[in-house]
N, C-alpha and C. Protein backbone atom coordinates (compact mmCIF):
# COMPACT_ATOMS: atom_id res chain seq x y z
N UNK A 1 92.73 -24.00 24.95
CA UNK A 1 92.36 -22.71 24.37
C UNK A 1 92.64 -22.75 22.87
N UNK A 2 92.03 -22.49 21.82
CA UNK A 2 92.04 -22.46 20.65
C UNK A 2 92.96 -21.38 19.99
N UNK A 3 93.58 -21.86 19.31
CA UNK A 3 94.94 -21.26 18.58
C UNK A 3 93.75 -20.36 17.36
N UNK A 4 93.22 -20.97 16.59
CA UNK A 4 93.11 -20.51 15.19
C UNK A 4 91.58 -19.83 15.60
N UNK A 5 91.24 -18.96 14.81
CA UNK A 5 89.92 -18.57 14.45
C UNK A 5 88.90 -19.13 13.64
N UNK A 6 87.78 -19.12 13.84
CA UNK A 6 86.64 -20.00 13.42
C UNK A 6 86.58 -19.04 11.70
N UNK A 7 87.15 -18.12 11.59
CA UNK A 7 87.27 -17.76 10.02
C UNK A 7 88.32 -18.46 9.73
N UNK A 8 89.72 -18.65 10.19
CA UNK A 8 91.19 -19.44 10.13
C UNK A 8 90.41 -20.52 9.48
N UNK A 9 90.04 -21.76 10.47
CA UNK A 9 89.37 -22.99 9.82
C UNK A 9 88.67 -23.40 8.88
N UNK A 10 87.59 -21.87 8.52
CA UNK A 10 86.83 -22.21 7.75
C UNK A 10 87.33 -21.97 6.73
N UNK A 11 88.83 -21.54 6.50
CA UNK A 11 88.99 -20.93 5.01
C UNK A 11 90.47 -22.25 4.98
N UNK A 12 90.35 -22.83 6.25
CA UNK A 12 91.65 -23.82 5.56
C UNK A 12 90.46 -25.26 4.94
N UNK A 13 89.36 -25.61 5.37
CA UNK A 13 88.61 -26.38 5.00
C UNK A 13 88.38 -26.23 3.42
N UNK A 14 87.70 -24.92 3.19
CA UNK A 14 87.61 -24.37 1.74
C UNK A 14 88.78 -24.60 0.87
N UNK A 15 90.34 -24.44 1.44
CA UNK A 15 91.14 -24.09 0.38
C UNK A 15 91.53 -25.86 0.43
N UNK A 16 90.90 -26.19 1.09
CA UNK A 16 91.63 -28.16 1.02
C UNK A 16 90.62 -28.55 0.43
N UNK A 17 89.32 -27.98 0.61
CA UNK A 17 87.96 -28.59 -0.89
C UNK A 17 88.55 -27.90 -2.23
N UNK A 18 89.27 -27.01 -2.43
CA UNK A 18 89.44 -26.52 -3.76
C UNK A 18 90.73 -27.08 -4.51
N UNK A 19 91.86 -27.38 -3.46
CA UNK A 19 92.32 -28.22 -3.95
C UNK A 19 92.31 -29.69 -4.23
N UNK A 20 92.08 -29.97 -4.10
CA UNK A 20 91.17 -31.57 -4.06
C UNK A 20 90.12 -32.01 -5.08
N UNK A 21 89.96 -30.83 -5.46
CA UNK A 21 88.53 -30.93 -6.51
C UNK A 21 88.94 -30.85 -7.73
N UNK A 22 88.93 -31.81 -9.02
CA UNK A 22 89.69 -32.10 -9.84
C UNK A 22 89.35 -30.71 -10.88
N UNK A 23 89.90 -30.16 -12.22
CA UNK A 23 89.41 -28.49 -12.82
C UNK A 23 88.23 -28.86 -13.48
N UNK A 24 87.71 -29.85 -13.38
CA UNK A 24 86.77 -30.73 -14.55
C UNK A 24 85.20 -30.68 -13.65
N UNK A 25 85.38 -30.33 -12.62
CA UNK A 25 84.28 -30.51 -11.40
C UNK A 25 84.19 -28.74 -10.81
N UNK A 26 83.05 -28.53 -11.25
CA UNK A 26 83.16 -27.05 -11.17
C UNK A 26 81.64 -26.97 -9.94
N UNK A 27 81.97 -25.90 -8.68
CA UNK A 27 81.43 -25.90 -7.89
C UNK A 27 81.07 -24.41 -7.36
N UNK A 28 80.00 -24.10 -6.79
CA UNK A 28 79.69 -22.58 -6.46
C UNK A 28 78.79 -22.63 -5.51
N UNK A 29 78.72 -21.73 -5.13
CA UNK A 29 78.07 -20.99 -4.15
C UNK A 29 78.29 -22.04 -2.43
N UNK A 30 79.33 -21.51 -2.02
CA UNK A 30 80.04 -22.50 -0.86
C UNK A 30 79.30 -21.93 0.51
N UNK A 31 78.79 -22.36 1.11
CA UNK A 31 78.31 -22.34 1.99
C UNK A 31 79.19 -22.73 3.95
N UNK A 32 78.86 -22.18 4.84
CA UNK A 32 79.24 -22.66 6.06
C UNK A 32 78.22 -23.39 6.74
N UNK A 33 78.33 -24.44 7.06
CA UNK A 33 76.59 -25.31 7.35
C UNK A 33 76.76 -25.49 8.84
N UNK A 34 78.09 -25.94 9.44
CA UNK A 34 78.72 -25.95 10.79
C UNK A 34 79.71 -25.52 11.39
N UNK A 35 80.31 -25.10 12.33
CA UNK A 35 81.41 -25.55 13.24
C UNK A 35 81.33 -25.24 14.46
N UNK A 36 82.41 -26.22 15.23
CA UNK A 36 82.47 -26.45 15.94
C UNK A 36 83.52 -27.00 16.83
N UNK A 37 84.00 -26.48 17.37
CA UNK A 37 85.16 -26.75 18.39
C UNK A 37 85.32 -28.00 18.88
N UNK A 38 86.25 -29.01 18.97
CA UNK A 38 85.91 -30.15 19.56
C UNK A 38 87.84 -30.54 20.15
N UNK A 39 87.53 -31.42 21.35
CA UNK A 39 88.51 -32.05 22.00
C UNK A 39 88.68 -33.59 21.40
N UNK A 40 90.17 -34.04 21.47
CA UNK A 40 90.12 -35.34 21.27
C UNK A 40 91.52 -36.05 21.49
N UNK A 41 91.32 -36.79 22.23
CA UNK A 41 92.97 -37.49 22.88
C UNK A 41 93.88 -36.45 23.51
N UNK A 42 93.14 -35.17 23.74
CA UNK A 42 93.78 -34.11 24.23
C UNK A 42 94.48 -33.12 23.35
N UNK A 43 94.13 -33.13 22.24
CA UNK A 43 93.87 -32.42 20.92
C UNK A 43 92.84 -31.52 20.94
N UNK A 44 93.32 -30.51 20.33
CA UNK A 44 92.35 -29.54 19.90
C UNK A 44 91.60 -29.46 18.49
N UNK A 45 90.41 -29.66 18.14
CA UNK A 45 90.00 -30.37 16.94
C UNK A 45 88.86 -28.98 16.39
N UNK A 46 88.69 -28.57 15.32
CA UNK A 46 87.20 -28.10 14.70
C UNK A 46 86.31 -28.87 13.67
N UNK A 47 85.50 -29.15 14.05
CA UNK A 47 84.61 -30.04 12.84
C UNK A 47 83.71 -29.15 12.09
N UNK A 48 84.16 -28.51 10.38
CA UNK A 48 83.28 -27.58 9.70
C UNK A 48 82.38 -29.13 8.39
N UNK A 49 81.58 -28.25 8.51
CA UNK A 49 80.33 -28.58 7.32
C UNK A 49 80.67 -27.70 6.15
N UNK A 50 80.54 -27.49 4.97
CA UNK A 50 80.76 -26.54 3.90
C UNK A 50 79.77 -27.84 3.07
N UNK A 51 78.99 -26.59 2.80
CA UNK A 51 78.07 -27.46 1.40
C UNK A 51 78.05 -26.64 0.33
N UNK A 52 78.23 -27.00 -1.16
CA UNK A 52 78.18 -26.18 -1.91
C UNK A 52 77.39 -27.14 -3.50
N UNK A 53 77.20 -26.08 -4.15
CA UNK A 53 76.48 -26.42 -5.84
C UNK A 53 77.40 -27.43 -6.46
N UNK A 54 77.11 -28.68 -6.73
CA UNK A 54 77.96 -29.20 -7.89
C UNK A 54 77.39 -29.44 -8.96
N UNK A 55 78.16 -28.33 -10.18
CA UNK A 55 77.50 -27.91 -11.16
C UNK A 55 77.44 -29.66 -12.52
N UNK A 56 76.93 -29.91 -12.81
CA UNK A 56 76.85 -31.03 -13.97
C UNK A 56 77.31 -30.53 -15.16
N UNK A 57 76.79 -30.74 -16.02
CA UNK A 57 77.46 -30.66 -17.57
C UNK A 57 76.29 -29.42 -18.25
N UNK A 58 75.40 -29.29 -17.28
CA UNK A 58 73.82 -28.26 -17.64
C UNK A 58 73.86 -27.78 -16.79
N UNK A 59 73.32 -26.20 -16.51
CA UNK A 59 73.14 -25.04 -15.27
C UNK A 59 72.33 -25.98 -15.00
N UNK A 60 71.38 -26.54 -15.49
CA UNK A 60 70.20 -27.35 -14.27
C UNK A 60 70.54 -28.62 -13.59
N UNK A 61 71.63 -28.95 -14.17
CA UNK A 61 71.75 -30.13 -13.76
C UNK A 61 72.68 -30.11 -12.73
N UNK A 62 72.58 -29.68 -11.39
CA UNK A 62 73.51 -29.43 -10.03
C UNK A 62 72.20 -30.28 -8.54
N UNK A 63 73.49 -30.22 -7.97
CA UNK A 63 72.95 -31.35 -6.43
C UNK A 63 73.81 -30.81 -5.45
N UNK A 64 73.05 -30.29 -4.78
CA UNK A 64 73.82 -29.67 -3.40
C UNK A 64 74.56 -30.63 -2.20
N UNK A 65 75.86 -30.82 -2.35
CA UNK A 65 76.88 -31.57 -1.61
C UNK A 65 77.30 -31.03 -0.39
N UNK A 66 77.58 -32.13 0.80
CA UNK A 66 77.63 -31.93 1.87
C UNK A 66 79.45 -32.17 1.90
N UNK A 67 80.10 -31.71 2.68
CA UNK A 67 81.69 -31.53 3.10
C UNK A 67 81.91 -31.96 4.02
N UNK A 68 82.20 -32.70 5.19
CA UNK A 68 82.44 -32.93 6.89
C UNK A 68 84.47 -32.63 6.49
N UNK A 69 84.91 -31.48 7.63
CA UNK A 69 86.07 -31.77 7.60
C UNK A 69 86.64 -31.62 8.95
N UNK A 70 87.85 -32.36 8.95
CA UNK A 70 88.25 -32.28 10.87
C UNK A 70 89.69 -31.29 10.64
N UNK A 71 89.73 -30.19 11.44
CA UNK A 71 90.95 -29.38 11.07
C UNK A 71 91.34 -29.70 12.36
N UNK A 72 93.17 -29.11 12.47
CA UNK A 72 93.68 -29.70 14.10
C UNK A 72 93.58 -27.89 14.32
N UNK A 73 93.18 -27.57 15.83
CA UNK A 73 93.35 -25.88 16.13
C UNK A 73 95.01 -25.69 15.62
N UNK A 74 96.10 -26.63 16.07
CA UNK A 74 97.13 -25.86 16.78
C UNK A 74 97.87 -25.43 15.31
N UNK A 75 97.59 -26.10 14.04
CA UNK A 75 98.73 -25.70 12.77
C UNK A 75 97.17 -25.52 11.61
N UNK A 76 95.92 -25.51 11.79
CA UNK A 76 95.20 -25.18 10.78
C UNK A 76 95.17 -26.32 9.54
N UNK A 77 95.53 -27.79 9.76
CA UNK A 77 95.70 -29.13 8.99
C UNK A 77 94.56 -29.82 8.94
N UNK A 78 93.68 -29.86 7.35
CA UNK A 78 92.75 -30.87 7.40
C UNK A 78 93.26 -31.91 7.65
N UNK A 79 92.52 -32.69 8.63
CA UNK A 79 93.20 -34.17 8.91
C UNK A 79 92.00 -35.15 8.16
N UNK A 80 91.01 -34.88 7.87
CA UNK A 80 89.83 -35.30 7.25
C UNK A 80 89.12 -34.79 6.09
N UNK A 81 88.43 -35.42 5.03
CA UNK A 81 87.16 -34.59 4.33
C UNK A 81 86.40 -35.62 4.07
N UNK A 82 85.02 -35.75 4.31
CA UNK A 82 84.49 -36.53 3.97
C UNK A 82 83.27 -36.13 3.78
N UNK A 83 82.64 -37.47 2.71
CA UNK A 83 81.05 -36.20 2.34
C UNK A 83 80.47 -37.04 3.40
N UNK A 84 78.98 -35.93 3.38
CA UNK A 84 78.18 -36.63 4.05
C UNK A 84 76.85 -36.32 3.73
N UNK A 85 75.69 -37.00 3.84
CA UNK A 85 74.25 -36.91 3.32
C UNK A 85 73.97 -35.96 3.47
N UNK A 86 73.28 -35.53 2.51
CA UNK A 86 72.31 -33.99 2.19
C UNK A 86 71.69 -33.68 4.14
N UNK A 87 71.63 -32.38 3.71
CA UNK A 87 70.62 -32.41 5.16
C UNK A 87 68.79 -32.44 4.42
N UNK A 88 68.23 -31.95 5.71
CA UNK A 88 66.80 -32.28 5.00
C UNK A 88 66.33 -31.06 5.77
């Protein structure tokens, strides 16, 4: 049975992309692309997507980035972040 809330996860994913993201790398408009509840070794696991704007050195110059992160239900701990290919 899942400890945390699917808002819980999605805002510990966010606050582990914001820290992580150096002040020099400026990013907006954050998006929720997935989640999803998942089991593993008898673990309770959520796998979120978050894609957001990464702005360049020019308003035009941004590329929309993909996030994969694995949170554990029972303490709300990214155990993962990893990017992953644009969707299409």
């Amino acid at each position: 049975m899942p400890i945390k809330t699917p808002k819980e996860v999605v805002m510990a994913a966010f606050h582990y992309l914001a820290d992580v993201t150096p002040p020099t790398q400026k990013i907006s408009d954050v998006r929720v692309e997935e989640i999803q509840p998942m089991e593993e070794a008898g673990s309770q696991f959520w796998k979120v997507v978050l894609s957001y704007d990464n702005v360049g050195e020019f308003p035009f110059d941004k590329k929309r980035e993909y996030k994969e992160f694995k949170v554990n239900d029972a303490d709300g701990r990214v155990m993962y972040m990893k990017q992953i290919n644009a969707k299409e």
